[in-house]
PDB file of N, CA and C in Angstrom:
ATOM      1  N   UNK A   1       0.851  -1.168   0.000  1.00  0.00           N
ATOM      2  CA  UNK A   1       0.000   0.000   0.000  1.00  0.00           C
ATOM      3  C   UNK A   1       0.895   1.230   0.000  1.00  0.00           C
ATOM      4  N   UNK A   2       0.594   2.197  -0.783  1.00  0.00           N
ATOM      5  CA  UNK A   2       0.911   2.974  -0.914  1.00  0.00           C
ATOM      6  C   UNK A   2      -0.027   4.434   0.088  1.00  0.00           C
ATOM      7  N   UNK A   3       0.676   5.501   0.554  1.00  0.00           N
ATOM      8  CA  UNK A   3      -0.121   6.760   1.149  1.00  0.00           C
ATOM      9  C   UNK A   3       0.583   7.850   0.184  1.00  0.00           C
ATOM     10  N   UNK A   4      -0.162   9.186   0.625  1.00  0.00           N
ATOM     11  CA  UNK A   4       0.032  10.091   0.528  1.00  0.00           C
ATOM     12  C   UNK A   4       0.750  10.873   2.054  1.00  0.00           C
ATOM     13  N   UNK A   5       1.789  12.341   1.859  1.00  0.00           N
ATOM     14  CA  UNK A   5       1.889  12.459   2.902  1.00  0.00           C
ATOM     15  C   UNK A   5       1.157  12.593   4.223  1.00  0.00           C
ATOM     16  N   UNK A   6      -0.438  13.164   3.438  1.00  0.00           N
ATOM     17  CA  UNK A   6      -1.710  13.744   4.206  1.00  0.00           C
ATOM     18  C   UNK A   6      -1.781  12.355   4.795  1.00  0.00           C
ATOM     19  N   UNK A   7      -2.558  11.498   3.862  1.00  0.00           N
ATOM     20  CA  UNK A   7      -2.999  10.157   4.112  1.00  0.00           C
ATOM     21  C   UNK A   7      -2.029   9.562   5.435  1.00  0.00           C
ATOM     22  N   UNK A   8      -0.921   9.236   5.110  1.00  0.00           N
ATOM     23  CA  UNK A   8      -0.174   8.687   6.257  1.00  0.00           C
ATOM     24  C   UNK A   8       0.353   9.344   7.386  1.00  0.00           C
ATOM     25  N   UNK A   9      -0.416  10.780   7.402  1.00  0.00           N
ATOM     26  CA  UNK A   9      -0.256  11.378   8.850  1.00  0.00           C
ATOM     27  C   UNK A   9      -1.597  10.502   9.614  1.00  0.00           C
ATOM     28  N   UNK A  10      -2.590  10.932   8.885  1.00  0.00           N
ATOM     29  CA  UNK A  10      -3.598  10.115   9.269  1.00  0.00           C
ATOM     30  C   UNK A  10      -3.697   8.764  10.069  1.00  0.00           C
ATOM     31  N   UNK A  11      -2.877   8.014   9.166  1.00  0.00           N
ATOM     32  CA  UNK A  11      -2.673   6.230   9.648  1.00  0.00           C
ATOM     33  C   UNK A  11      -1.842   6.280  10.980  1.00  0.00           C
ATOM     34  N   UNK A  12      -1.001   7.275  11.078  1.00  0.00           N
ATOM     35  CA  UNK A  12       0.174   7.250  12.150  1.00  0.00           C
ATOM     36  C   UNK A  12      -0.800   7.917  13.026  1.00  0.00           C
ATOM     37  N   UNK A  13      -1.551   9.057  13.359  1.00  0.00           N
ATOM     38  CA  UNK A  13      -2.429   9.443  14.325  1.00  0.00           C
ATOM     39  C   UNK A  13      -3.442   8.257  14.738  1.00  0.00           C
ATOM     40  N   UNK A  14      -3.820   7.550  13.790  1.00  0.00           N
ATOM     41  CA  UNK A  14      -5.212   6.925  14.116  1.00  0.00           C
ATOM     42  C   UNK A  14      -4.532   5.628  14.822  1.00  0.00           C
ATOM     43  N   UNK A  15      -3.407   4.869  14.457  1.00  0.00           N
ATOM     44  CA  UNK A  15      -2.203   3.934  14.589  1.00  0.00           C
ATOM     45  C   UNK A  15      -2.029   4.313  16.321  1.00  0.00           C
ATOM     46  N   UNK A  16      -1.792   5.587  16.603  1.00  0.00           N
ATOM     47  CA  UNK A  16      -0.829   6.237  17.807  1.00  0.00           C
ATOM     48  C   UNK A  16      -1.839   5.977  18.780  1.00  0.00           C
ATOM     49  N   UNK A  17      -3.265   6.305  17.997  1.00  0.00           N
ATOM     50  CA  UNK A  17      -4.467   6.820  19.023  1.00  0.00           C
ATOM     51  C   UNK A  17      -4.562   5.028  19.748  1.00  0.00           C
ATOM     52  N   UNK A  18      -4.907   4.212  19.175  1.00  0.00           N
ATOM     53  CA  UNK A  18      -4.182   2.934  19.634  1.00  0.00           C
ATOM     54  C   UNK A  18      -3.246   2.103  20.274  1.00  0.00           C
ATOM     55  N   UNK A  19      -2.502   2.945  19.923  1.00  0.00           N
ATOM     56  CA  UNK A  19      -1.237   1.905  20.582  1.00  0.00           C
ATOM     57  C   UNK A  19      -0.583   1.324  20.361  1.00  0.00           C
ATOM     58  N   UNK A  20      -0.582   1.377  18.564  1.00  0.00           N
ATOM     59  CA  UNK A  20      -0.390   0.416  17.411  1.00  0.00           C
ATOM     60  C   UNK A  20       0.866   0.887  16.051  1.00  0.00           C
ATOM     61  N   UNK A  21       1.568   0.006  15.938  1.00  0.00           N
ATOM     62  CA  UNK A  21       2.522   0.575  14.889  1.00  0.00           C
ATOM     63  C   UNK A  21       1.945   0.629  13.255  1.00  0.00           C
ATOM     64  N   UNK A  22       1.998   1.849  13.117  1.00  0.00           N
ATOM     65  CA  UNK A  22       0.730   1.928  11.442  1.00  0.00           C
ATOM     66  C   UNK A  22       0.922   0.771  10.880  1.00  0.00           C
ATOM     67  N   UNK A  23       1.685   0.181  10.208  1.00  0.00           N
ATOM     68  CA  UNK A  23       1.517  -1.113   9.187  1.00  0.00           C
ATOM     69  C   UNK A  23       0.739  -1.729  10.352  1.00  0.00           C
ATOM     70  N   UNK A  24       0.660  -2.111  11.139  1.00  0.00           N
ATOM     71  CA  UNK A  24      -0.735  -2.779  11.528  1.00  0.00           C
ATOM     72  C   UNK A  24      -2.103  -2.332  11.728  1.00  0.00           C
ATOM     73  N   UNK A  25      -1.590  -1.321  11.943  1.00  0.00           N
ATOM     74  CA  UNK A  25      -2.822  -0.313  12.414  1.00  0.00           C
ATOM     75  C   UNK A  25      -3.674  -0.556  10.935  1.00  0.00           C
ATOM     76  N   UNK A  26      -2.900  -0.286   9.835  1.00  0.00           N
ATOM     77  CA  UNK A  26      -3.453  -0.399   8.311  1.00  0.00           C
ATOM     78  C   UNK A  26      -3.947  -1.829   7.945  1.00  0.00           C
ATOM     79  N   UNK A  27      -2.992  -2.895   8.436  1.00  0.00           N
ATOM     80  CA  UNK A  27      -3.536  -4.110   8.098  1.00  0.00           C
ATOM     81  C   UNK A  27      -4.733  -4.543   8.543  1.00  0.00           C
ATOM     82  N   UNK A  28      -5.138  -4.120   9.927  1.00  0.00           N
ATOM     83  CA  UNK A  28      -6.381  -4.212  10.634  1.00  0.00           C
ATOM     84  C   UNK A  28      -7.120  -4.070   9.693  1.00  0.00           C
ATOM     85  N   UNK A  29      -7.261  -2.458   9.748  1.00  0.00           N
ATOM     86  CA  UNK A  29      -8.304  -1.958   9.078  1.00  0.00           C
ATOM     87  C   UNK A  29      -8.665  -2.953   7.582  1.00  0.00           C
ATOM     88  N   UNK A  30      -7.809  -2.797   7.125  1.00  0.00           N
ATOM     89  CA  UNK A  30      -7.981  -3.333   5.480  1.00  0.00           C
ATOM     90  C   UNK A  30      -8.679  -4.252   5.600  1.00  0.00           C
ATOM     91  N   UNK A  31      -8.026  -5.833   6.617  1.00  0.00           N
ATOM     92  CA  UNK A  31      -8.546  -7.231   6.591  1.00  0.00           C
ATOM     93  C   UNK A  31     -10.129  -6.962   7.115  1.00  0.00           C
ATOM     94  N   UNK A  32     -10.303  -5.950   7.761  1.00  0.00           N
ATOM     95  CA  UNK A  32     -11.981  -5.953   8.478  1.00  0.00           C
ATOM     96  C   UNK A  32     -12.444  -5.436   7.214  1.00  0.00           C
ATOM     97  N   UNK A  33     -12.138  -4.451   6.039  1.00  0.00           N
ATOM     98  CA  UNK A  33     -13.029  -4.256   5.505  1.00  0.00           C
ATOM     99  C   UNK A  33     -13.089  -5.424   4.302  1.00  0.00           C
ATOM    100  N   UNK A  34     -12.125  -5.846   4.337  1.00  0.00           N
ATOM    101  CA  UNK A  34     -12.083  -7.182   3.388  1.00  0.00           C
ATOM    102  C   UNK A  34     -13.064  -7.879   3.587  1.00  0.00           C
ATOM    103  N   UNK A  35     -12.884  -8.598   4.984  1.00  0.00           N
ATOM    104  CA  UNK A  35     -13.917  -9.481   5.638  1.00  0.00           C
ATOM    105  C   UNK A  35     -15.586  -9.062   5.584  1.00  0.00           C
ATOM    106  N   UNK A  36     -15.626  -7.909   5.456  1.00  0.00           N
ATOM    107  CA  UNK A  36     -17.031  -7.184   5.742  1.00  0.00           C
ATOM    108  C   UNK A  36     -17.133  -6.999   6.917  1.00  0.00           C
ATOM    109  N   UNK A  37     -16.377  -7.089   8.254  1.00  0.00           N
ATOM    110  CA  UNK A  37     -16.648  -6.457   9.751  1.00  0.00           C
ATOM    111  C   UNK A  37     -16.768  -5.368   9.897  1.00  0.00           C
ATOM    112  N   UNK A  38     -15.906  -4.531   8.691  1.00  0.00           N
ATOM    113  CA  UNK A  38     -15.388  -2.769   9.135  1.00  0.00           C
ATOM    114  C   UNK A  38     -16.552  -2.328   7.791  1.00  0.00           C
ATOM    115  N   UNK A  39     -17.283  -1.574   7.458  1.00  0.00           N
ATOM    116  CA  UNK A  39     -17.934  -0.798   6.870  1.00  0.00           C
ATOM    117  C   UNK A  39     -18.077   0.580   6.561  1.00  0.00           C
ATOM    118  N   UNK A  40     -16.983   1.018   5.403  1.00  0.00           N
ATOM    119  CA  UNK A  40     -16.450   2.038   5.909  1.00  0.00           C
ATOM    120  C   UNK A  40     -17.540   3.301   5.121  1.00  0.00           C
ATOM    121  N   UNK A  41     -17.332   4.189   5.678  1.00  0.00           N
ATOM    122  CA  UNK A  41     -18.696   5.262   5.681  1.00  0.00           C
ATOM    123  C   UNK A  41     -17.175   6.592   5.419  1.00  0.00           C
ATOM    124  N   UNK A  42     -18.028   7.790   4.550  1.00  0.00           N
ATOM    125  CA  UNK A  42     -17.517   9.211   4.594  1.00  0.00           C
ATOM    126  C   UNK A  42     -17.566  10.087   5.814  1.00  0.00           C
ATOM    127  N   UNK A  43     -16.583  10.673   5.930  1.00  0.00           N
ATOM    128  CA  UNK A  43     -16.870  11.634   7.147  1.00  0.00           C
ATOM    129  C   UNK A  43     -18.193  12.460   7.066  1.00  0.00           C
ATOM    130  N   UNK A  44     -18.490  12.550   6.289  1.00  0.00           N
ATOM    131  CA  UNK A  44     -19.721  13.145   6.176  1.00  0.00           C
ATOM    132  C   UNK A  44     -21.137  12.160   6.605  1.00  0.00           C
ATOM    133  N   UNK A  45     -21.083  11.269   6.159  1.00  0.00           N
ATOM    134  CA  UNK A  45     -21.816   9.971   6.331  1.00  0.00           C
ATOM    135  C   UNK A  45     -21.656   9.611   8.100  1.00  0.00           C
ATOM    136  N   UNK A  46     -20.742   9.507   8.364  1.00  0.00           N
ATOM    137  CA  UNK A  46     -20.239   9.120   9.757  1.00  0.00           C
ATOM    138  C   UNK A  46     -20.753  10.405  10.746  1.00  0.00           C
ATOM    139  N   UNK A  47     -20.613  11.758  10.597  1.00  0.00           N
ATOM    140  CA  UNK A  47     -21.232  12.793  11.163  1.00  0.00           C
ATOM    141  C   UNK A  47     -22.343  12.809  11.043  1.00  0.00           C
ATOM    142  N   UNK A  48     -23.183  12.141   9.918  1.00  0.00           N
ATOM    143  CA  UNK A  48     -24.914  12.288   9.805  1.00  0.00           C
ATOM    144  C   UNK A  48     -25.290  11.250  10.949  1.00  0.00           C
ATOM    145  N   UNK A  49     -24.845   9.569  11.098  1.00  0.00           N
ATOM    146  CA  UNK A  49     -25.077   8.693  11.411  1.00  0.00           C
ATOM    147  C   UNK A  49     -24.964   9.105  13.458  1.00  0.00           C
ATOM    148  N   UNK A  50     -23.320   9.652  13.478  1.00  0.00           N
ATOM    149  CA  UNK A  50     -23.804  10.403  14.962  1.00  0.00           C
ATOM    150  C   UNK A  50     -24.711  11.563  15.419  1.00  0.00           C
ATOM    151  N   UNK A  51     -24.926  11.892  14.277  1.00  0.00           N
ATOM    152  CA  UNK A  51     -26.106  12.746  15.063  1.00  0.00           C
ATOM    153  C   UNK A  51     -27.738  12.459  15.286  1.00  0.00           C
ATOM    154  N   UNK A  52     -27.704  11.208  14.087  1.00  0.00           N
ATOM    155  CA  UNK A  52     -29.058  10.123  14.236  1.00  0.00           C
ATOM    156  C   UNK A  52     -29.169   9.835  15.608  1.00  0.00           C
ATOM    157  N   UNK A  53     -28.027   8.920  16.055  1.00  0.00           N
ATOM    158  CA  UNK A  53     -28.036   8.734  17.670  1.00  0.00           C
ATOM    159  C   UNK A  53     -27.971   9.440  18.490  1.00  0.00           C
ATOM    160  N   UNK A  54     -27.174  10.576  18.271  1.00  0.00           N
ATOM    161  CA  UNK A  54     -27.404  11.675  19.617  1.00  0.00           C
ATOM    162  C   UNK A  54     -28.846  11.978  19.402  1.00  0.00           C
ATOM    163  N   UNK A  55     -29.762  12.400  18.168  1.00  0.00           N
ATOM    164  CA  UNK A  55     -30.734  12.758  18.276  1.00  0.00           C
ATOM    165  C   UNK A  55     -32.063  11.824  18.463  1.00  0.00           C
ATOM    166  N   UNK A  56     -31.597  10.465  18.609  1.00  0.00           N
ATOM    167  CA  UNK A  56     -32.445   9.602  19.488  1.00  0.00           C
ATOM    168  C   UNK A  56     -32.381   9.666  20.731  1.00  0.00           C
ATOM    169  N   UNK A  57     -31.364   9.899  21.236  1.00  0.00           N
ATOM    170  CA  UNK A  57     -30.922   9.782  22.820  1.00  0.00           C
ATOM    171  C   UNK A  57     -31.662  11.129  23.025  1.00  0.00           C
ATOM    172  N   UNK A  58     -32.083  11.926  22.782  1.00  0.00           N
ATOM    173  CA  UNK A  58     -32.952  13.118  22.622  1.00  0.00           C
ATOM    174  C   UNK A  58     -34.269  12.987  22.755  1.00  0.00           C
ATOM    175  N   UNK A  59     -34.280  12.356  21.907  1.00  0.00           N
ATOM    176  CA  UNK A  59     -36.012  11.978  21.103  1.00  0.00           C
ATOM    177  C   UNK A  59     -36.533  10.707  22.114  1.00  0.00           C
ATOM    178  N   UNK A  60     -35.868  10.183  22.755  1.00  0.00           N
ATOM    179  CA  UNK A  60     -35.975   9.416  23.978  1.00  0.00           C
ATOM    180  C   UNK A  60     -36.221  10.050  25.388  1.00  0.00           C
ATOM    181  N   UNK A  61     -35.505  10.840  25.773  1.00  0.00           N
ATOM    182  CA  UNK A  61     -36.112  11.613  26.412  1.00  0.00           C
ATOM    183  C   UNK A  61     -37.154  12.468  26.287  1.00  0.00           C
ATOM    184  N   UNK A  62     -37.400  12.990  25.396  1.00  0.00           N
ATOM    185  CA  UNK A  62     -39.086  13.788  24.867  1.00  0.00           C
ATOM    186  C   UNK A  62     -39.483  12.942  24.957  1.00  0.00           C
ATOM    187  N   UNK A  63     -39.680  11.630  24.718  1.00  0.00           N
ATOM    188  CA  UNK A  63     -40.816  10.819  24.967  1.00  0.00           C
ATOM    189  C   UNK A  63     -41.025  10.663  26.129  1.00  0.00           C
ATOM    190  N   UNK A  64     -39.960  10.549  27.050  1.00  0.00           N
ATOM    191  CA  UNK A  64     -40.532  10.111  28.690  1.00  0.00           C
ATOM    192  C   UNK A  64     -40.779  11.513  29.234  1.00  0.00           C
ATOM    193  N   UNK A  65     -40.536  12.505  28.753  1.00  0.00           N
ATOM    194  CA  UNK A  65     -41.277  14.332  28.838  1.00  0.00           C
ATOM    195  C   UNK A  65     -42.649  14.207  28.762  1.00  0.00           C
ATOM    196  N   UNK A  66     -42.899  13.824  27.433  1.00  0.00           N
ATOM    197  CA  UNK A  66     -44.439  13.835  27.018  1.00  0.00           C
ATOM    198  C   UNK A  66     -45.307  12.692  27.718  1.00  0.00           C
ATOM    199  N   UNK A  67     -44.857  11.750  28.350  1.00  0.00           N
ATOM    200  CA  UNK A  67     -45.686  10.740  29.130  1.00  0.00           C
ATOM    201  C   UNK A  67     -46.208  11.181  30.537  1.00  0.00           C
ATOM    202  N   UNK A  68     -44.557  12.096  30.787  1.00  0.00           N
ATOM    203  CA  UNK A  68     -45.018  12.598  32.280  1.00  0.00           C
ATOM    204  C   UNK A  68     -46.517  13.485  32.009  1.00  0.00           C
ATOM    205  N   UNK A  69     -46.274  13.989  30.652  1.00  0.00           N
ATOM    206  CA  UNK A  69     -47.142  15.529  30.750  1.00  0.00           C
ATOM    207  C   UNK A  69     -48.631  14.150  30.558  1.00  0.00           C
ATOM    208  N   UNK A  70     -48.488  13.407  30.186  1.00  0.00           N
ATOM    209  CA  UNK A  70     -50.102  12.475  30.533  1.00  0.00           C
ATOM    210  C   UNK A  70     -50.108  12.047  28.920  1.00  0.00           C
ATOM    211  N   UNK A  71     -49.236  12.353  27.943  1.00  0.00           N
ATOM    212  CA  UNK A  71     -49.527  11.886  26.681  1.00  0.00           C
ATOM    213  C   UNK A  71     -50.239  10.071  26.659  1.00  0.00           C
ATOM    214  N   UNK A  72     -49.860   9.328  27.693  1.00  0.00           N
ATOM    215  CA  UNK A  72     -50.105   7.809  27.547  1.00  0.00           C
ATOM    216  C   UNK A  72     -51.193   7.793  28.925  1.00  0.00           C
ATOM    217  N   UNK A  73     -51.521   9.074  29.437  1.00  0.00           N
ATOM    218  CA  UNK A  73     -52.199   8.367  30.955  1.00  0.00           C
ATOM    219  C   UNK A  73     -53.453   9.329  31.338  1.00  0.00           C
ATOM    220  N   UNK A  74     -53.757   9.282  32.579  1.00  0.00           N
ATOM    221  CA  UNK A  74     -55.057  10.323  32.710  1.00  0.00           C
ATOM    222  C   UNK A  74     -54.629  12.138  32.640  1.00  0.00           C
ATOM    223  N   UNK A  75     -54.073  12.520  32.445  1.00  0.00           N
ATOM    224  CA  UNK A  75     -53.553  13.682  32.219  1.00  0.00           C
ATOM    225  C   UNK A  75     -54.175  14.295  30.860  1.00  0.00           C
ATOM    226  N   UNK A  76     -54.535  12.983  29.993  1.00  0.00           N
ATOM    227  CA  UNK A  76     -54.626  13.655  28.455  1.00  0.00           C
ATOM    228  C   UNK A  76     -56.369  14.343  28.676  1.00  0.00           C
ATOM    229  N   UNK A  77     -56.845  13.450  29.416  1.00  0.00           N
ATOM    230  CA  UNK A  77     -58.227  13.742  29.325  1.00  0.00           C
ATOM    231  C   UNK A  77     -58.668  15.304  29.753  1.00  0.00           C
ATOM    232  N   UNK A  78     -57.728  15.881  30.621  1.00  0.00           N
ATOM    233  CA  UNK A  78     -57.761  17.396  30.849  1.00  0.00           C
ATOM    234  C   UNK A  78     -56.854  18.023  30.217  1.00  0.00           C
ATOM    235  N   UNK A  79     -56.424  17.865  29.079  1.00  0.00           N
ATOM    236  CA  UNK A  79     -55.620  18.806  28.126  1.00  0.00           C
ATOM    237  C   UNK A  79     -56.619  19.358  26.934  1.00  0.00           C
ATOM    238  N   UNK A  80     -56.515  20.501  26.515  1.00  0.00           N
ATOM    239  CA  UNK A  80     -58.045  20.634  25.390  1.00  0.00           C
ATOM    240  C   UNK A  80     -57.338  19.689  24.033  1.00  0.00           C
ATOM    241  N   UNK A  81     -58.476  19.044  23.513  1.00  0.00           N
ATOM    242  CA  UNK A  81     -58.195  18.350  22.113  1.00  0.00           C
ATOM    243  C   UNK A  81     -56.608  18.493  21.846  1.00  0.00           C
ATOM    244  N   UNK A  82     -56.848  20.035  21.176  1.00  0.00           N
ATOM    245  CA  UNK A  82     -55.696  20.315  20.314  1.00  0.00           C
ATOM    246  C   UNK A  82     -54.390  20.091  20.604  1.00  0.00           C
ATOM    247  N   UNK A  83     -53.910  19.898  22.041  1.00  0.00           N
ATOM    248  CA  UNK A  83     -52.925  19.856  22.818  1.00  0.00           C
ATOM    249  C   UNK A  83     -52.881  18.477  23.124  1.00  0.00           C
ATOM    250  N   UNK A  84     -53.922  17.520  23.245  1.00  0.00           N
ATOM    251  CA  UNK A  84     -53.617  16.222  23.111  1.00  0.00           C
ATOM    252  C   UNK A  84     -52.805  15.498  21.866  1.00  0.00           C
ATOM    253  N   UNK A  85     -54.023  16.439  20.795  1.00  0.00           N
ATOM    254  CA  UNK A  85     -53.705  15.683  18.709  1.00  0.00           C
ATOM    255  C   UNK A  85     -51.888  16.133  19.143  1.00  0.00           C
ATOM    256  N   UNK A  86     -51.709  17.418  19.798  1.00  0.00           N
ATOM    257  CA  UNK A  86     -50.312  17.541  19.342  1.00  0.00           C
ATOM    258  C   UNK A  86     -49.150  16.982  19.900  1.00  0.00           C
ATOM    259  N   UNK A  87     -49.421  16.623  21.292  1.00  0.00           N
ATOM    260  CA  UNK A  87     -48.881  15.214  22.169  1.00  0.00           C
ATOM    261  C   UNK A  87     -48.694  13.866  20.823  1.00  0.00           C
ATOM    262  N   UNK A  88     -49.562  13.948  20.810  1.00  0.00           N
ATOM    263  CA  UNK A  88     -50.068  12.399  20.038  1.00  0.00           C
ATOM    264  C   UNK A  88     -49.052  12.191  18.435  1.00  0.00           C
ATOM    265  N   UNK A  89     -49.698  13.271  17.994  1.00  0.00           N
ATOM    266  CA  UNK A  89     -48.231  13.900  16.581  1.00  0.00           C
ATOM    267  C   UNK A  89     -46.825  13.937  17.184  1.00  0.00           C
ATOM    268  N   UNK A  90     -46.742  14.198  18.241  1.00  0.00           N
ATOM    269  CA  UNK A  90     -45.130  14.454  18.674  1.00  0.00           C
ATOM    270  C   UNK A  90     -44.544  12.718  18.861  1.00  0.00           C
ATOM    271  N   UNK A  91     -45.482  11.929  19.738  1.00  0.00           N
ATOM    272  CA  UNK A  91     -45.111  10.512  19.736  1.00  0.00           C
ATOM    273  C   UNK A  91     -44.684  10.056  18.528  1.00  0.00           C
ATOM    274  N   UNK A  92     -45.883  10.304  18.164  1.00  0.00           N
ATOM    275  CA  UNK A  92     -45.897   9.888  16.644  1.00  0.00           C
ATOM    276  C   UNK A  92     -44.567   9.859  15.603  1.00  0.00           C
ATOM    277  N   UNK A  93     -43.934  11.141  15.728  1.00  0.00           N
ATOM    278  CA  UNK A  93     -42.762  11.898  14.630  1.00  0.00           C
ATOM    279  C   UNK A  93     -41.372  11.034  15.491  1.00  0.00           C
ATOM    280  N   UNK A  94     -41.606  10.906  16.805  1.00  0.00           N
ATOM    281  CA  UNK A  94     -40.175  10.525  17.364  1.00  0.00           C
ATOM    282  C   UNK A  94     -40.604   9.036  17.548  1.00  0.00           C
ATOM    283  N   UNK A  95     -41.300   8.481  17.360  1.00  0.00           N
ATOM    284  CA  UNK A  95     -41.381   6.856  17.259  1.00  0.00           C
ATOM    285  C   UNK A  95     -41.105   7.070  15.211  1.00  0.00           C
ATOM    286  N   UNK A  96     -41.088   7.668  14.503  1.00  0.00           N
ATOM    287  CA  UNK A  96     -40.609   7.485  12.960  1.00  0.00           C
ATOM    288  C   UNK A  96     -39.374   7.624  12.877  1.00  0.00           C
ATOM    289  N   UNK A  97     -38.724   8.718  13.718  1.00  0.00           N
ATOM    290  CA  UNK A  97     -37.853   9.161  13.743  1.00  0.00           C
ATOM    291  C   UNK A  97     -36.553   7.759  14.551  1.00  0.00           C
ATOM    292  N   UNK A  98     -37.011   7.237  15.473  1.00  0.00           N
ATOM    293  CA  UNK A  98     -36.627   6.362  16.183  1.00  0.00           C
ATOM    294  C   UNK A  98     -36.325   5.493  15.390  1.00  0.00           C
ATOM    295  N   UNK A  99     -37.339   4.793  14.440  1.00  0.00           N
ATOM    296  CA  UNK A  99     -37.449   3.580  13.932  1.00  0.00           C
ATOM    297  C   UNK A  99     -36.443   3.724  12.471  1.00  0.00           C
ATOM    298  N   UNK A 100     -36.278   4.696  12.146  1.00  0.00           N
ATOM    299  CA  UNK A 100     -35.457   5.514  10.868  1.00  0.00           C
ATOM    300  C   UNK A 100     -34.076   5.052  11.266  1.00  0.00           C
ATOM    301  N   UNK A 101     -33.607   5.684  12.456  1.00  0.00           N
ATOM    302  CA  UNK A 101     -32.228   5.766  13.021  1.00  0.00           C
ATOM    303  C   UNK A 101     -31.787   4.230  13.135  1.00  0.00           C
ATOM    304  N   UNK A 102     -32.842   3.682  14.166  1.00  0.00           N
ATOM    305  CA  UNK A 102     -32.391   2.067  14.326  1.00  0.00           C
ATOM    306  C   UNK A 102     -32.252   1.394  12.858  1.00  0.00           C
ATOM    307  N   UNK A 103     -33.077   1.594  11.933  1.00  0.00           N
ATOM    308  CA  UNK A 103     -32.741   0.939  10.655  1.00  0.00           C
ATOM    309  C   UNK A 103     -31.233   1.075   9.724  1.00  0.00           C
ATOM    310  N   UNK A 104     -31.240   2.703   9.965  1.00  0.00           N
ATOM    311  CA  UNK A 104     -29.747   3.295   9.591  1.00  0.00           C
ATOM    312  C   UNK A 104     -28.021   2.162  10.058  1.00  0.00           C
ATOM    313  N   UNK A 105     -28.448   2.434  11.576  1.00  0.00           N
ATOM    314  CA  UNK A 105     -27.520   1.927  12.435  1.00  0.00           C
ATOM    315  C   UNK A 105     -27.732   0.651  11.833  1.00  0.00           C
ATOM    316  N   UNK A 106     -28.604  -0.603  11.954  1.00  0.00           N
ATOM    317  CA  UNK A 106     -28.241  -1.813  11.328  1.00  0.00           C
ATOM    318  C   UNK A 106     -27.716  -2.036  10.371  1.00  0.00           C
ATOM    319  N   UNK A 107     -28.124  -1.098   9.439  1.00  0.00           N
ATOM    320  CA  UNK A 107     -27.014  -1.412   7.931  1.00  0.00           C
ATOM    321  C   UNK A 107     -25.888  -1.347   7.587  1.00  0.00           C
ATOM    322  N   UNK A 108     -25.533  -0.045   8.835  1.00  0.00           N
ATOM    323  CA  UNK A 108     -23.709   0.413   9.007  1.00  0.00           C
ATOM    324  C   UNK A 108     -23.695  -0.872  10.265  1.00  0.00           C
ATOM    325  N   UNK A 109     -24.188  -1.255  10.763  1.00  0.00           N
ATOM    326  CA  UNK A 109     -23.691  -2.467  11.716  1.00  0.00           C
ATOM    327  C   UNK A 109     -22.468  -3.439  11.290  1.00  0.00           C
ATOM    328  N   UNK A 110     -21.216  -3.389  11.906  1.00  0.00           N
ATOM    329  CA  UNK A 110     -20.170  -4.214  11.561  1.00  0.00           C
ATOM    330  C   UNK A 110     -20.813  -5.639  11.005  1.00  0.00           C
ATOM    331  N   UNK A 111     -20.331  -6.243  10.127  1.00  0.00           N
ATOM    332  CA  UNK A 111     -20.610  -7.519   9.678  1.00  0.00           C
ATOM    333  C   UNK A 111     -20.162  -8.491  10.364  1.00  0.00           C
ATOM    334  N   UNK A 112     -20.479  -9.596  10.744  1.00  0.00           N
ATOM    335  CA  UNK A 112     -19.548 -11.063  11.322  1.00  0.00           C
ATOM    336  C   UNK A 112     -19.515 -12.064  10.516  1.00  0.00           C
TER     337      UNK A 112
END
């Protein structure tokens, strides 16, 4: 294998961040993506995918927000309509939203 100078600052940081002398650090990597374990994604791709999860870990908490406020319990029955439908829409968008992310994450899921 050949690098670039950029490229093999890279391998030696990511190598260092490890603990690892780059030619292995590189061989790793390679044989996992060979194998299909490693799945490799763009930095750009990889920044969308963490913010799916941070913004579940979010959207997880609004949900246990909106339960306290009575969205699932006797609470809803004294909220007027409109403030229930919009409880109910909010479940709604972060259970799509939820189910979106988990699908994402399985596909980038390391292979075995």
């Amino acid at each position: 294998m050949s690098f670039s100078d950029t490229e093999l600052a890279v391998v030696r940081t990511a190598a260092e961040r490890e603990g690892m002398a780059s030619a292995a650090w590189a061989g790793r990597q390679v044989m996992a993506v060979a194998q299909h374990v490693l799945v490799p994604v763009s930095r750009d791709a990889g920044d969308v995918l963490r913010e799916l999860v941070q913004a579940r870990v979010h959207l997880r908490e609004t949900v246990a927000a909106l339960r306290v406020l009575g969205a699932d319990g006797p609470l809803v029955a004294g909220l007027p309509e409109t403030a229930a439908n919009v409880v109910a829409q909010a479940l709604d968008a972060v259970a799509r939203v939820d189910a979106a992310t988990v699908k994402v994450m399985r596909e980038r899921r390391p292979r075995s």
